[in-house]
Protein backbone atom coordinates (compact mmCIF):
# COMPACT_ATOMS: atom_id res chain seq x y z
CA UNK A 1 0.00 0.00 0.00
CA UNK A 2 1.50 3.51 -0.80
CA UNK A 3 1.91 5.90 1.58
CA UNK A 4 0.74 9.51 0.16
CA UNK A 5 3.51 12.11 1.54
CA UNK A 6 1.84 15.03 2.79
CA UNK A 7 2.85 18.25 0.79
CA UNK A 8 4.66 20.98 2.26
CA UNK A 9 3.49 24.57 1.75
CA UNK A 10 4.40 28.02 2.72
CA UNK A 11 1.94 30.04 3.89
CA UNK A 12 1.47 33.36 5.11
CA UNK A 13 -0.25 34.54 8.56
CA UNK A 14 -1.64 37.94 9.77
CA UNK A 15 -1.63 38.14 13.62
CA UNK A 16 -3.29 41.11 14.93
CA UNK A 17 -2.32 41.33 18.55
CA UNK A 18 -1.77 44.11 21.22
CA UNK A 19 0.94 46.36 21.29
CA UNK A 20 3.01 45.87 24.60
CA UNK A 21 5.87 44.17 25.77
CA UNK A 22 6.65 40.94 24.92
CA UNK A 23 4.18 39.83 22.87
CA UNK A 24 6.38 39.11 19.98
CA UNK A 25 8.54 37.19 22.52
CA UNK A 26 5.22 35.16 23.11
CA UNK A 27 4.17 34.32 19.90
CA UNK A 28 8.05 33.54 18.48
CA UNK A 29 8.27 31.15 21.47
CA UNK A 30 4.98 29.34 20.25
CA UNK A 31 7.21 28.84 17.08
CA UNK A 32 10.61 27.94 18.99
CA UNK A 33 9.51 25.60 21.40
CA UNK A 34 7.21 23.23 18.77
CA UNK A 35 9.83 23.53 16.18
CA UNK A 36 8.03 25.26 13.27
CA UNK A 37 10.31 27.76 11.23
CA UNK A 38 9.57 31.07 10.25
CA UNK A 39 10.75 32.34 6.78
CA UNK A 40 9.95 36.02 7.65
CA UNK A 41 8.89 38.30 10.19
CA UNK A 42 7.45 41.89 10.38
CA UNK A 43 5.89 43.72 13.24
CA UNK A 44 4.50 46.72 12.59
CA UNK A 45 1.97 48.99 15.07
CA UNK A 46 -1.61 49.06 12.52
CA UNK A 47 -3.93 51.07 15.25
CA UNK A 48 -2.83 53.59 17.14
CA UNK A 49 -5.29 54.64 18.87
CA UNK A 50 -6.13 50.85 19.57
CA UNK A 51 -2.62 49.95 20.35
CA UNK A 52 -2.72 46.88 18.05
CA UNK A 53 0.36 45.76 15.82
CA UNK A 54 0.31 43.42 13.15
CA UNK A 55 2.53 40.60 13.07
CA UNK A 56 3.11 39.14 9.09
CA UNK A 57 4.61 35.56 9.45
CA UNK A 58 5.62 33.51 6.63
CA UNK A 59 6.50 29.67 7.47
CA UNK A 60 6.63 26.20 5.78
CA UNK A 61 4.86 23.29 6.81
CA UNK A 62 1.94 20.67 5.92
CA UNK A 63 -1.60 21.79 5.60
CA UNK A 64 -1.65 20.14 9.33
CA UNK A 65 1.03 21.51 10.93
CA UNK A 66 0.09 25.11 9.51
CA UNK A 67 -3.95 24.74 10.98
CA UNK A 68 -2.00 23.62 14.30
CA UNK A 69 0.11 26.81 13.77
CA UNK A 70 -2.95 28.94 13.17
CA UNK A 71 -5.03 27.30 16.31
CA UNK A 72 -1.95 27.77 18.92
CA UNK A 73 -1.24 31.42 17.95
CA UNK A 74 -5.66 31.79 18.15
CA UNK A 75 -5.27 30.85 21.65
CA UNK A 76 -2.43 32.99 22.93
CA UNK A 77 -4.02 35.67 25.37
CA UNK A 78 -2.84 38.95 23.33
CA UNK A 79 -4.21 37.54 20.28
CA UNK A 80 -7.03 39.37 18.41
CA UNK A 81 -7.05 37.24 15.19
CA UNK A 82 -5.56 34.86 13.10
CA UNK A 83 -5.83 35.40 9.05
CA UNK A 84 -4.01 32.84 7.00
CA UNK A 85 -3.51 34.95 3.78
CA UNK A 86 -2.58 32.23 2.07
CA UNK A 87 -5.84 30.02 2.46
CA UNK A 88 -7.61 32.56 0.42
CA UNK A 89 -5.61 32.83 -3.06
CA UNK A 90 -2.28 34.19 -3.03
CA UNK A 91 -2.24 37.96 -0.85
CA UNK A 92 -0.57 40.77 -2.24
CA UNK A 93 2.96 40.49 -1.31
CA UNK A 94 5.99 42.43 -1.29
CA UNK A 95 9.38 42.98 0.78
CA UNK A 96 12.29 45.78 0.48
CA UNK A 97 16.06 44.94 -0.01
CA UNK A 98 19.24 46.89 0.37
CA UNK A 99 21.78 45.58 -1.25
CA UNK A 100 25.87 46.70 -0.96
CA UNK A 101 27.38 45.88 -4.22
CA UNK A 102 31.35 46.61 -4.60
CA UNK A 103 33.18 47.22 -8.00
CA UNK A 104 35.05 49.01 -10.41
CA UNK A 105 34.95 49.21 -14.40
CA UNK A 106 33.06 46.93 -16.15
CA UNK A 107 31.43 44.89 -12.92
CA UNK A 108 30.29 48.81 -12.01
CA UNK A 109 29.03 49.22 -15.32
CA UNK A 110 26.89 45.87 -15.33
CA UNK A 111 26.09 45.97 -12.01
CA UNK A 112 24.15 49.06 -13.04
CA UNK A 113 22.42 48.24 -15.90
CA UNK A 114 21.18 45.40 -14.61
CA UNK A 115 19.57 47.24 -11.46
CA UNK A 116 17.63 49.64 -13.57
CA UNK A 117 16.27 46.77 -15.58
CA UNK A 118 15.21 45.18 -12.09
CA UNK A 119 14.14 49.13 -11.11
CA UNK A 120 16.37 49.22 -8.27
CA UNK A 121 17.23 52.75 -7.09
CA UNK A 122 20.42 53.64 -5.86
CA UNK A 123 20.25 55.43 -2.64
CA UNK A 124 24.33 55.55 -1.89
CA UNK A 125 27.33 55.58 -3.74
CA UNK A 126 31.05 56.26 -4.21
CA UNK A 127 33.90 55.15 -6.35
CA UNK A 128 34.20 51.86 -5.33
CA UNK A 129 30.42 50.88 -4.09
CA UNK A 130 26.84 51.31 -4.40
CA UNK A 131 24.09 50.35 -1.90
CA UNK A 132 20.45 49.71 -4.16
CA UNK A 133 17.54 50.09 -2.57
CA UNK A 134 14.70 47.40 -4.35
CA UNK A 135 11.66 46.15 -3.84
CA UNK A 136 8.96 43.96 -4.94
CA UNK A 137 8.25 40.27 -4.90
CA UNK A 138 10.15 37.75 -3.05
CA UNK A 139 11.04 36.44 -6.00
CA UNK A 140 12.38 39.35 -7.55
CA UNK A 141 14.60 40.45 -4.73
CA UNK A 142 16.07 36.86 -4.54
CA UNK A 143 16.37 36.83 -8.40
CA UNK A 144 18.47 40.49 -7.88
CA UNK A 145 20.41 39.09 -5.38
CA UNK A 146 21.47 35.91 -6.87
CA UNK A 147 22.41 38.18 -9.93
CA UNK A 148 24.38 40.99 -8.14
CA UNK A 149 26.54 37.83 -6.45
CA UNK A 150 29.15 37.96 -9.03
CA UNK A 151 29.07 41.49 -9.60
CA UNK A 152 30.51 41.93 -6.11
CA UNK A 153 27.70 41.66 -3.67
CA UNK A 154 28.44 42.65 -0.11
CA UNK A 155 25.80 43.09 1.89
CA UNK A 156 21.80 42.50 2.15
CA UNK A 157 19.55 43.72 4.48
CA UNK A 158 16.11 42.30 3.87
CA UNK A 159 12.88 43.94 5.80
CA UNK A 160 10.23 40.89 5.05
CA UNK A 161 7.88 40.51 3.74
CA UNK A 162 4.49 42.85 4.40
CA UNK A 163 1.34 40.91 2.73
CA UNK A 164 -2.42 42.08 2.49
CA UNK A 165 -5.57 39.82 1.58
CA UNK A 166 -6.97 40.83 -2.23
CA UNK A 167 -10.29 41.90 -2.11
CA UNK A 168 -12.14 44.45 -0.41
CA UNK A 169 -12.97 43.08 2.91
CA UNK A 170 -10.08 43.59 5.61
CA UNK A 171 -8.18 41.49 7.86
């Protein structure tokens, strides 16, 4: 009899919790102690006036292990909701990159043409360096990464990724 293997997906969660201290310690120790991964993380106050932050997690894991993630976090006391963006079509999402590229001559030149073709602006440079500033899909910034590599990449600094539901209805 064959054994079916389940399928492992990446999925992205919006956690609306409170804004105080330690909450993100709370909900990254959910993650820590069960061993699930996470792929990205942003944190981000949403409601001032409410005090509420949103919390954008990406992780990997089978369709049951991500429902276990989505029921844990659901029960931690901070918690207001749990949207798995993911569930409902792919959400909008995009994530900002600066990237240190080093160089002279011809790796300068290229290095250059090829971030204006991925529209990457550059926000720093001098003689010997530039620092782009790009942003977009995760698979674009990976793609600009991979290709800066041998152009004399330095130094990334990725914020995660921020991702909304498509539609008009909110969180």
């Amino acid at each position: 009899m064959l054994q079916t293997v389940p399928t492992v997906e990446q999925h992205t969660l919006s956690v609306l919790v409170d804004n105080e201290p330690g909450v993100l310690a709370r909900v990254i120790g959910l993650f820590s102690g069960r061993g699930y991964n996470i792929d990205s993380l942003t944190v981000s106050e949403t409601e001032h006036e409410k005090h509420l932050s949103r919390i954008t997690i990406v992780t990997t894991g089978t369709p049951m292990v991500i429902e276990q993630i989505r029921h844990q976090l659901e029960r931690l006391v901070p918690v207001h909701r749990v949207v798995d963006l993911t569930a409902g079509g792919p959400p909008i999402e995009r994530e900002l990159a600066l990237v240190k590229v080093a160089g002279k001559g011809d790796l300068r030149v290229e290095a250059l043409r090829l971030a204006d073709a991925y529209r990457a602006q550059v926000i720093d440079a001098t003689t010997d360096h530039f620092v782009f500033e790009i942003t977009g899909r995760i698979s674009k910034i990976q793609q600009f990464i991979s290709i800066m590599q041998p152009l004399g990449l330095v130094e990334v600094a990725r914020t995660g990724v921020a991702a909304i539901q498509r539609g008009p209805e909110p969180m």
